[in-house]
PDB file of N, CA and C in Angstrom:
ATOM      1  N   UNK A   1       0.846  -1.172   0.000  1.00  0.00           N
ATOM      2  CA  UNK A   1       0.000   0.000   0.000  1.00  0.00           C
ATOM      3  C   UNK A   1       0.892   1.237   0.000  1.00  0.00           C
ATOM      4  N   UNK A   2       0.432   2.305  -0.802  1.00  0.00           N
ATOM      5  CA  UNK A   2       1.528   3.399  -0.978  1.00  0.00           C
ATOM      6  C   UNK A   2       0.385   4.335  -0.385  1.00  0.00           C
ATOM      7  N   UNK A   3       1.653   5.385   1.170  1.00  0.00           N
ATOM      8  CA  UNK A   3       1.053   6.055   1.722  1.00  0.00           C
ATOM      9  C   UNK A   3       0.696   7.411   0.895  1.00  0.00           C
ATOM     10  N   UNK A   4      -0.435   8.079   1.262  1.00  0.00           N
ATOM     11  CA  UNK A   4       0.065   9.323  -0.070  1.00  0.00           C
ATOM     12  C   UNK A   4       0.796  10.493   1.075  1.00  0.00           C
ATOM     13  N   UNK A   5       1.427  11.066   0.134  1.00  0.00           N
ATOM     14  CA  UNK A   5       2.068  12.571   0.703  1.00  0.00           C
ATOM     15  C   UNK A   5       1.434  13.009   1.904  1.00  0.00           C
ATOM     16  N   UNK A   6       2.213  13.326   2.860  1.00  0.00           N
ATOM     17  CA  UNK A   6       1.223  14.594   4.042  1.00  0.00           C
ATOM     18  C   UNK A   6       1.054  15.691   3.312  1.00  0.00           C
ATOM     19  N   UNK A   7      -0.501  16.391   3.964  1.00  0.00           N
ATOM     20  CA  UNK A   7      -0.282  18.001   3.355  1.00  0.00           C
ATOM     21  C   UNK A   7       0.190  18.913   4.233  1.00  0.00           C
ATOM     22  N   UNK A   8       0.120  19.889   4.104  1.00  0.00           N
ATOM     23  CA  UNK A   8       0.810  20.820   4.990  1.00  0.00           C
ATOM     24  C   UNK A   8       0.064  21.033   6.449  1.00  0.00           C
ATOM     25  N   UNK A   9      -1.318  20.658   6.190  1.00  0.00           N
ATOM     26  CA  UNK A   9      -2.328  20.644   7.560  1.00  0.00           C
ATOM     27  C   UNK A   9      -1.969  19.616   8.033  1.00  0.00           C
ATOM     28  N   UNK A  10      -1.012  18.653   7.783  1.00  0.00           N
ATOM     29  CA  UNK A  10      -1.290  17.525   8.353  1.00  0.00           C
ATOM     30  C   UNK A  10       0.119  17.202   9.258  1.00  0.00           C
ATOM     31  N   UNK A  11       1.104  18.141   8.685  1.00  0.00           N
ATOM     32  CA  UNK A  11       1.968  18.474   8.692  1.00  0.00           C
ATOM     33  C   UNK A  11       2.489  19.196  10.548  1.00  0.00           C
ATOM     34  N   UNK A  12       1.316  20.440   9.861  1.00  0.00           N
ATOM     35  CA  UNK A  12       1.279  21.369  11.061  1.00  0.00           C
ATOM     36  C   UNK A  12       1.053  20.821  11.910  1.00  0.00           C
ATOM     37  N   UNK A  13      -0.175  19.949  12.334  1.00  0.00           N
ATOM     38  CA  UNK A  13      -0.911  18.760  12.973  1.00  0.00           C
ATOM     39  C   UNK A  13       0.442  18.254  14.069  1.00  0.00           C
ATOM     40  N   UNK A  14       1.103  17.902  13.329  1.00  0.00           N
ATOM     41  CA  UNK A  14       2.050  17.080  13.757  1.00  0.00           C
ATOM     42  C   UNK A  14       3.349  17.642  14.823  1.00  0.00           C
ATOM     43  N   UNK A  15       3.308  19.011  14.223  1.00  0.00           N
ATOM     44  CA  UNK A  15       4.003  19.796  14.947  1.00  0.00           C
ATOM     45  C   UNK A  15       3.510  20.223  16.128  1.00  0.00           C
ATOM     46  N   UNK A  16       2.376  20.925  15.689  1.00  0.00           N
ATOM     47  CA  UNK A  16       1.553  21.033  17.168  1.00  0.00           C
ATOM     48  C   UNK A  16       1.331  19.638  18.521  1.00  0.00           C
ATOM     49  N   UNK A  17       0.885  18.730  17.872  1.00  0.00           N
ATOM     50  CA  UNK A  17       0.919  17.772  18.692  1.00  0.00           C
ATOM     51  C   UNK A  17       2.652  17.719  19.523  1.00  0.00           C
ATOM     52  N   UNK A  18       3.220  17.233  18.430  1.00  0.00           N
ATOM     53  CA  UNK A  18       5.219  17.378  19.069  1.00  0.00           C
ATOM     54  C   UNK A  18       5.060  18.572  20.357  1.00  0.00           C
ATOM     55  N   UNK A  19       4.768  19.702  19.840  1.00  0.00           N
ATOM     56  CA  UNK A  19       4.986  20.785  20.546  1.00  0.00           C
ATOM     57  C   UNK A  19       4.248  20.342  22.456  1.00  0.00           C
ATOM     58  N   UNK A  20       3.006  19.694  21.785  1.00  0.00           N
ATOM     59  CA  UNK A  20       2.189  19.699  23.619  1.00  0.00           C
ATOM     60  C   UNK A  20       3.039  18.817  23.742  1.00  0.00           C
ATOM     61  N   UNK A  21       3.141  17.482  23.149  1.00  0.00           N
ATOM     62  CA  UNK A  21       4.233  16.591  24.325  1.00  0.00           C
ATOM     63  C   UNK A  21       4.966  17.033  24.774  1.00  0.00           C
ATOM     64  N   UNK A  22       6.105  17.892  23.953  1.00  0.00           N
ATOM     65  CA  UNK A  22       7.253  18.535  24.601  1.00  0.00           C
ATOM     66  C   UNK A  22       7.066  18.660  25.707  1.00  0.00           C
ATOM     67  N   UNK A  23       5.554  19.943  25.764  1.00  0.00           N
ATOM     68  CA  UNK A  23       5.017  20.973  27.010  1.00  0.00           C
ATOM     69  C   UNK A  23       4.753  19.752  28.063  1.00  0.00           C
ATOM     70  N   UNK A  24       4.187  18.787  27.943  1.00  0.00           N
ATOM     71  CA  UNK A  24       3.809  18.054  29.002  1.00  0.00           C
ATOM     72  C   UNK A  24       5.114  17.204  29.767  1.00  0.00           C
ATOM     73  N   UNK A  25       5.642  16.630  28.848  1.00  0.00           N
ATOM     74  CA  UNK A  25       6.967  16.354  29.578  1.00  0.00           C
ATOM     75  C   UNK A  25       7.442  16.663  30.304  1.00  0.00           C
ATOM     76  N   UNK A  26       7.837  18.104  30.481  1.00  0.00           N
ATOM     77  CA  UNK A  26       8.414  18.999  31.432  1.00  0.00           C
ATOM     78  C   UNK A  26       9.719  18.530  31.699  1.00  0.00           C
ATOM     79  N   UNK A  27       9.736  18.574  32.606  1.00  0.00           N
ATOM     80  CA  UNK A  27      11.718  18.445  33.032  1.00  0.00           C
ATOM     81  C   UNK A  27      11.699  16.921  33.089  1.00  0.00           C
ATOM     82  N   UNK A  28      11.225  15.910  32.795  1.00  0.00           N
ATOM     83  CA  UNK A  28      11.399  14.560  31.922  1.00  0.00           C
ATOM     84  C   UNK A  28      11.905  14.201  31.795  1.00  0.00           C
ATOM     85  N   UNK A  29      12.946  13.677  31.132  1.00  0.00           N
ATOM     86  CA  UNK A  29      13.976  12.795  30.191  1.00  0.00           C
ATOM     87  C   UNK A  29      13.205  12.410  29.460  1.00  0.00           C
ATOM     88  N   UNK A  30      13.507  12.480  28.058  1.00  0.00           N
ATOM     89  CA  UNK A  30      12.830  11.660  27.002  1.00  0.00           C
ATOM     90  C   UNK A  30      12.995  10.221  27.139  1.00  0.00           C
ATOM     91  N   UNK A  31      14.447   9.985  27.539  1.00  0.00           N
ATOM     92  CA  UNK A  31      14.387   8.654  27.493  1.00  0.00           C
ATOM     93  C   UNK A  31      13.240   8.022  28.939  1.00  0.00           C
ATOM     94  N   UNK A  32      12.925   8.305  29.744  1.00  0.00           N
ATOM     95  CA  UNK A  32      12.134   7.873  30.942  1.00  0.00           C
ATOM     96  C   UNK A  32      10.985   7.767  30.344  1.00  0.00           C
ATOM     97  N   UNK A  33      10.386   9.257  30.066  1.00  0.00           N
ATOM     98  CA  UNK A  33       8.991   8.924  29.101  1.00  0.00           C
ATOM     99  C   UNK A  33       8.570   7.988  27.877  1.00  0.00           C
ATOM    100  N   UNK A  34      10.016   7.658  27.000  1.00  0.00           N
ATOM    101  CA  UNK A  34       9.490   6.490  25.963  1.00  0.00           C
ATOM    102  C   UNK A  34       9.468   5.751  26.739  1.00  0.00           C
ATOM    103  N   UNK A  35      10.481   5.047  27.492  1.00  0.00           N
ATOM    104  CA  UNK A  35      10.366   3.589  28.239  1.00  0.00           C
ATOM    105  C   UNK A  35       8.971   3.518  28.430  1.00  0.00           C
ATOM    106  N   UNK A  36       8.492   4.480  29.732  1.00  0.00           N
ATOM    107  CA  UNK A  36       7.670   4.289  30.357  1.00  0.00           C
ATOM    108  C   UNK A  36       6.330   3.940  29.218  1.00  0.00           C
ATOM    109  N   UNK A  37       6.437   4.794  28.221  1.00  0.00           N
ATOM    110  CA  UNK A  37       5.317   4.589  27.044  1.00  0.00           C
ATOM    111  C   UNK A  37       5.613   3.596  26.236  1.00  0.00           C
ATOM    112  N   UNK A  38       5.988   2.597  26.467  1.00  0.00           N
ATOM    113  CA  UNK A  38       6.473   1.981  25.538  1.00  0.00           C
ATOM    114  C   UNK A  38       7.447   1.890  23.936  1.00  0.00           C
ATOM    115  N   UNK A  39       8.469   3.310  23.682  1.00  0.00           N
ATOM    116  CA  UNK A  39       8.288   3.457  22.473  1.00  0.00           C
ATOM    117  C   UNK A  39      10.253   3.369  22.898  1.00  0.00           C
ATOM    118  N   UNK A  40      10.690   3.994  22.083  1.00  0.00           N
ATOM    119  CA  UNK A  40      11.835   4.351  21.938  1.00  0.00           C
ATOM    120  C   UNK A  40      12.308   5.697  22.131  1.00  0.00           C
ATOM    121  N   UNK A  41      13.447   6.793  22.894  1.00  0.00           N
ATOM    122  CA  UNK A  41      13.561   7.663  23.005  1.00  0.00           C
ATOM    123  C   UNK A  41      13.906   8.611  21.488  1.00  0.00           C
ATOM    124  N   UNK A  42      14.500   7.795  20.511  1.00  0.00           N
ATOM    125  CA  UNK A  42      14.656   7.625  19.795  1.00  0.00           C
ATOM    126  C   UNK A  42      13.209   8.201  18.540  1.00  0.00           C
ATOM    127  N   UNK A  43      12.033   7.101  18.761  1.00  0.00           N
ATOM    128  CA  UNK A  43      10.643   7.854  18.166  1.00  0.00           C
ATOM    129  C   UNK A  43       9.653   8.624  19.025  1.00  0.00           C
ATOM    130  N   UNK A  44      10.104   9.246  20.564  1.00  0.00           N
ATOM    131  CA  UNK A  44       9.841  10.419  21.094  1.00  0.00           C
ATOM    132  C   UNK A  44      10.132  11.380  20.761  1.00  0.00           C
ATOM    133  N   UNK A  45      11.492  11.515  20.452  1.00  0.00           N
ATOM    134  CA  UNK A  45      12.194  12.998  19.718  1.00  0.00           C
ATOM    135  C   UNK A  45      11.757  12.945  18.584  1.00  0.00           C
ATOM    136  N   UNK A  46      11.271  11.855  17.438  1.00  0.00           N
ATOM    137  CA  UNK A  46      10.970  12.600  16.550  1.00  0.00           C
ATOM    138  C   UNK A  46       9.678  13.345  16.667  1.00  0.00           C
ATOM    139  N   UNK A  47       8.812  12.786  17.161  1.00  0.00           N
ATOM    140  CA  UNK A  47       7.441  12.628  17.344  1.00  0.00           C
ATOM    141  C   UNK A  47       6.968  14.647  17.805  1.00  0.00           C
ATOM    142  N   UNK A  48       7.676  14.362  18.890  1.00  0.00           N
ATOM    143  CA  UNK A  48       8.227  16.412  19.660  1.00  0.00           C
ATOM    144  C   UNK A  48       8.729  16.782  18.805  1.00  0.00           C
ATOM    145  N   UNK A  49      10.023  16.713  17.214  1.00  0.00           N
ATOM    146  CA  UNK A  49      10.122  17.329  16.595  1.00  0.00           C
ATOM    147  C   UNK A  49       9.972  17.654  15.369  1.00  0.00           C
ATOM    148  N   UNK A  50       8.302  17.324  15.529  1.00  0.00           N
ATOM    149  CA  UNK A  50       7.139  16.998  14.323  1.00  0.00           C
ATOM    150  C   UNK A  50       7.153  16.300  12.960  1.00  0.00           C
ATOM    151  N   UNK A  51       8.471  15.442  12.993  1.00  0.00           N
ATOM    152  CA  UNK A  51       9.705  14.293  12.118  1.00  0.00           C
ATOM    153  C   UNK A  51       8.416  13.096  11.808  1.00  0.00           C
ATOM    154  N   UNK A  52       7.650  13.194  12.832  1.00  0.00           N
ATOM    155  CA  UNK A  52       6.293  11.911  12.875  1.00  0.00           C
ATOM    156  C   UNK A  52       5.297  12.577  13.250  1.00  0.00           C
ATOM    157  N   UNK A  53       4.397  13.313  11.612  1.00  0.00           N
ATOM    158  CA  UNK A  53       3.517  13.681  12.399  1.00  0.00           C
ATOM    159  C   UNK A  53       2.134  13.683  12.064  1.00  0.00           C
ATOM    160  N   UNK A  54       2.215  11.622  12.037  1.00  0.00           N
ATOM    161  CA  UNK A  54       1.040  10.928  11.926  1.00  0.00           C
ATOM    162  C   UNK A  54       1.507   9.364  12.940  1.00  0.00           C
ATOM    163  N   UNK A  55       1.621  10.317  14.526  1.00  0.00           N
ATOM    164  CA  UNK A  55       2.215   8.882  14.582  1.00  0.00           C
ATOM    165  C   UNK A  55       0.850   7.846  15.111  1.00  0.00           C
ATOM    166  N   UNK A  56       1.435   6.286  15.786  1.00  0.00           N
ATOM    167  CA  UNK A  56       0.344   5.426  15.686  1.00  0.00           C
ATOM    168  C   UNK A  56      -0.644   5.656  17.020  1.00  0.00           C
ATOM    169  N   UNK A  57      -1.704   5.132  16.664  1.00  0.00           N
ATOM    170  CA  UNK A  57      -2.667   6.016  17.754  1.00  0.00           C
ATOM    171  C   UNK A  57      -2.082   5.610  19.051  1.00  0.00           C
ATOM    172  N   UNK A  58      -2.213   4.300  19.343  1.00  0.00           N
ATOM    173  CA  UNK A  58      -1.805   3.290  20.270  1.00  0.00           C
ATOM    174  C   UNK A  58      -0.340   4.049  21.192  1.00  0.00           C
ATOM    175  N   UNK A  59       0.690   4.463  20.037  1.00  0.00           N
ATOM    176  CA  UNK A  59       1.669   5.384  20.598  1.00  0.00           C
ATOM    177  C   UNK A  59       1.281   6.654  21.296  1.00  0.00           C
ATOM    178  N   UNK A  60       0.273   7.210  20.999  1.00  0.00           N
ATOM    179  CA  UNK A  60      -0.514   8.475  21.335  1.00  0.00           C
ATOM    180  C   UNK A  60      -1.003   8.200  22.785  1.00  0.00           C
ATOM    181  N   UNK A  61      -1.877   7.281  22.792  1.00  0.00           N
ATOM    182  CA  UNK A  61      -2.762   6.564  23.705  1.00  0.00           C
ATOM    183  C   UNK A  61      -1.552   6.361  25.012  1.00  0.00           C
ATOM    184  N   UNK A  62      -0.906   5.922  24.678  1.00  0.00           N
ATOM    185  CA  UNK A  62       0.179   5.411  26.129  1.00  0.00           C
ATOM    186  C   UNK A  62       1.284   6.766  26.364  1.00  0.00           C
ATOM    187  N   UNK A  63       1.186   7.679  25.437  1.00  0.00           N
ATOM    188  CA  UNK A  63       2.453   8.749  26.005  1.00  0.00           C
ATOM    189  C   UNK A  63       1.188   9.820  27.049  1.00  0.00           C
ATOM    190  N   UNK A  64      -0.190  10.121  26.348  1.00  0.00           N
ATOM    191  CA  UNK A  64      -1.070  10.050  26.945  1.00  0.00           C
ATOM    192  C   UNK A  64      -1.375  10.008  28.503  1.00  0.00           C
ATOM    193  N   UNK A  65      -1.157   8.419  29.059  1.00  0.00           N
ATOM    194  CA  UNK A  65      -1.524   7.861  29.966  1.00  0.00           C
ATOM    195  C   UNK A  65      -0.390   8.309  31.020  1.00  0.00           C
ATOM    196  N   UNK A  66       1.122   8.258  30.341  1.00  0.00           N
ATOM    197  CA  UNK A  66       2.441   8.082  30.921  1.00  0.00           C
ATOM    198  C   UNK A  66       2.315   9.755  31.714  1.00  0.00           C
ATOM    199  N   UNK A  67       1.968  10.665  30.250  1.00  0.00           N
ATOM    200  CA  UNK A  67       2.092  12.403  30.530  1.00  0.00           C
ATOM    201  C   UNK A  67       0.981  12.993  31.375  1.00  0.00           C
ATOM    202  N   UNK A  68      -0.139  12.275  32.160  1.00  0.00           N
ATOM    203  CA  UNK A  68      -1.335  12.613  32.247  1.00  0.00           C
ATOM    204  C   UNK A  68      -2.162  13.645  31.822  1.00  0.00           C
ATOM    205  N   UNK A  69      -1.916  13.482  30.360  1.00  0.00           N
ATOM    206  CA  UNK A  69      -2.878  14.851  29.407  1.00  0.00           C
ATOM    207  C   UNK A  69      -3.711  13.776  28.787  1.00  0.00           C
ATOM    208  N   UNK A  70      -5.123  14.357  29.075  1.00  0.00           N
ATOM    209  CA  UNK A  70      -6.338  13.278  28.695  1.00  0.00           C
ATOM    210  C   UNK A  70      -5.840  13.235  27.157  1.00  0.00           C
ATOM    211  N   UNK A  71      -6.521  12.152  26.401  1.00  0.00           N
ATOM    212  CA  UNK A  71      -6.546  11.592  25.312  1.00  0.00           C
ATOM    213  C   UNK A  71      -7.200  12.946  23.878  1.00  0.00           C
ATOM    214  N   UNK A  72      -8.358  13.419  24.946  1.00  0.00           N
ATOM    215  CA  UNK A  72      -9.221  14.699  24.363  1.00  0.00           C
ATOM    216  C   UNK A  72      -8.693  15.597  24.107  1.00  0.00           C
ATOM    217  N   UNK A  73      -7.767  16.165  24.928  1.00  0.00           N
ATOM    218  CA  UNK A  73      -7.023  17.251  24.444  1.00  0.00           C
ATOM    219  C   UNK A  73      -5.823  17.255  23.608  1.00  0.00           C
ATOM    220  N   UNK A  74      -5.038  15.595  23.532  1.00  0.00           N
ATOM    221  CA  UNK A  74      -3.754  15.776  22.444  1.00  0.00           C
ATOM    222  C   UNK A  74      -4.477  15.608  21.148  1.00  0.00           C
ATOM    223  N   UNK A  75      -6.161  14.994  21.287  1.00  0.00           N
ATOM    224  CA  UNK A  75      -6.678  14.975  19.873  1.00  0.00           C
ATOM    225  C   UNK A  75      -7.190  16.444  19.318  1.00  0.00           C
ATOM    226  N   UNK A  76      -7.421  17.129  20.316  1.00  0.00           N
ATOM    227  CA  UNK A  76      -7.567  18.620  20.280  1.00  0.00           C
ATOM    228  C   UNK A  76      -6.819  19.538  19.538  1.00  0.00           C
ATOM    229  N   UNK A  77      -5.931  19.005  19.827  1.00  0.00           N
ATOM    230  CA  UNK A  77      -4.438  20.218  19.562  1.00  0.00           C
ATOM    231  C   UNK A  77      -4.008  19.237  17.963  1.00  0.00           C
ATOM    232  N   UNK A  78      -4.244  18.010  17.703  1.00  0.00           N
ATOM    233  CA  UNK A  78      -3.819  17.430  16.600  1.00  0.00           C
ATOM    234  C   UNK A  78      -4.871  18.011  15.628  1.00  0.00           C
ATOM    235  N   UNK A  79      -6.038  18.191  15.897  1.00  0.00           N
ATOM    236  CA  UNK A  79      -7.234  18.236  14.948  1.00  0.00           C
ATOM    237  C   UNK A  79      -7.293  20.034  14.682  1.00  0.00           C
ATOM    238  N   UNK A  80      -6.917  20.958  15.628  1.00  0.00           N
ATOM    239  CA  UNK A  80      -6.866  22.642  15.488  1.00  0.00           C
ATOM    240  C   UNK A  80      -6.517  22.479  13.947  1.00  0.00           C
ATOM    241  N   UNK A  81      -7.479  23.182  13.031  1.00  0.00           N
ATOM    242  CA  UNK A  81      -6.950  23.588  11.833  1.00  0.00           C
ATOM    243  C   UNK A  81      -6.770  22.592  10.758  1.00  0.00           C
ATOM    244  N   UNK A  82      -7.371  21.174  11.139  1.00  0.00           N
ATOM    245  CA  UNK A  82      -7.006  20.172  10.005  1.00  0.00           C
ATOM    246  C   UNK A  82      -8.470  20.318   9.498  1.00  0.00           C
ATOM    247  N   UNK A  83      -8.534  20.315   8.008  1.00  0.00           N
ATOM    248  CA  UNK A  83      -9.487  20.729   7.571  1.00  0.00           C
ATOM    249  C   UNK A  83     -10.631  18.776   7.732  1.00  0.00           C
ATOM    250  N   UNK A  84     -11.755  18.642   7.495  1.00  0.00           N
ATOM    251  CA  UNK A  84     -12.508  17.475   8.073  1.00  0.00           C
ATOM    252  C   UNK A  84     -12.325  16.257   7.006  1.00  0.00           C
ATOM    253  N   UNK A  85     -12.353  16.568   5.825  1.00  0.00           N
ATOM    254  CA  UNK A  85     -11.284  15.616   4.632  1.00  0.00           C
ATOM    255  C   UNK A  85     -10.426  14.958   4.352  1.00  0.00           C
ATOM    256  N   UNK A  86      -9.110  15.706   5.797  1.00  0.00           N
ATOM    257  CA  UNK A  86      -7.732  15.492   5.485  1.00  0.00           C
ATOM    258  C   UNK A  86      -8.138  13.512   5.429  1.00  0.00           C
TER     259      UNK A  86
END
């Protein structure tokens, strides 16, 4: 299956999202927060430096749980400005 291109909303999306994890992290270690989320510190930084920014929900769902920012609001800040099509 060939993914198609991001657009630029989808793009932004991605950044913004990066951006709240960053914010929620706080004085953190990235590496503590992937462990703890299951991922790699490795696809945390990209994820914060909007490198992934369609990542998998499931990844969302557990950085989520780890950062205690409800589920509602990182879909909040992902969805600001994505037009309802994307």
């Amino acid at each position: 299956m060939i993914r198609p291109p991001l657009t630029p909303d989808l793009i932004a999306a991605g950044r913004r999202l990066g951006a709240a994890l960053r914010t929620a992290r706080g004085d953190r270690s990235q590496a503590e927060v992937a462990l703890a989320a299951g991922i790699s510190p490795e696809t945390l930084r990209k994820i914060e430096a909007g490198r992934v920014p369609t990542p998998a929900f499931g990844t969302i769902v557990n950085l989520s749980e780890v950062l205690g920012v409800p589920l509602a609001d990182l879909a909040d800040t992902w969805l600001t400005a994505v037009p309802v099509n994307s």
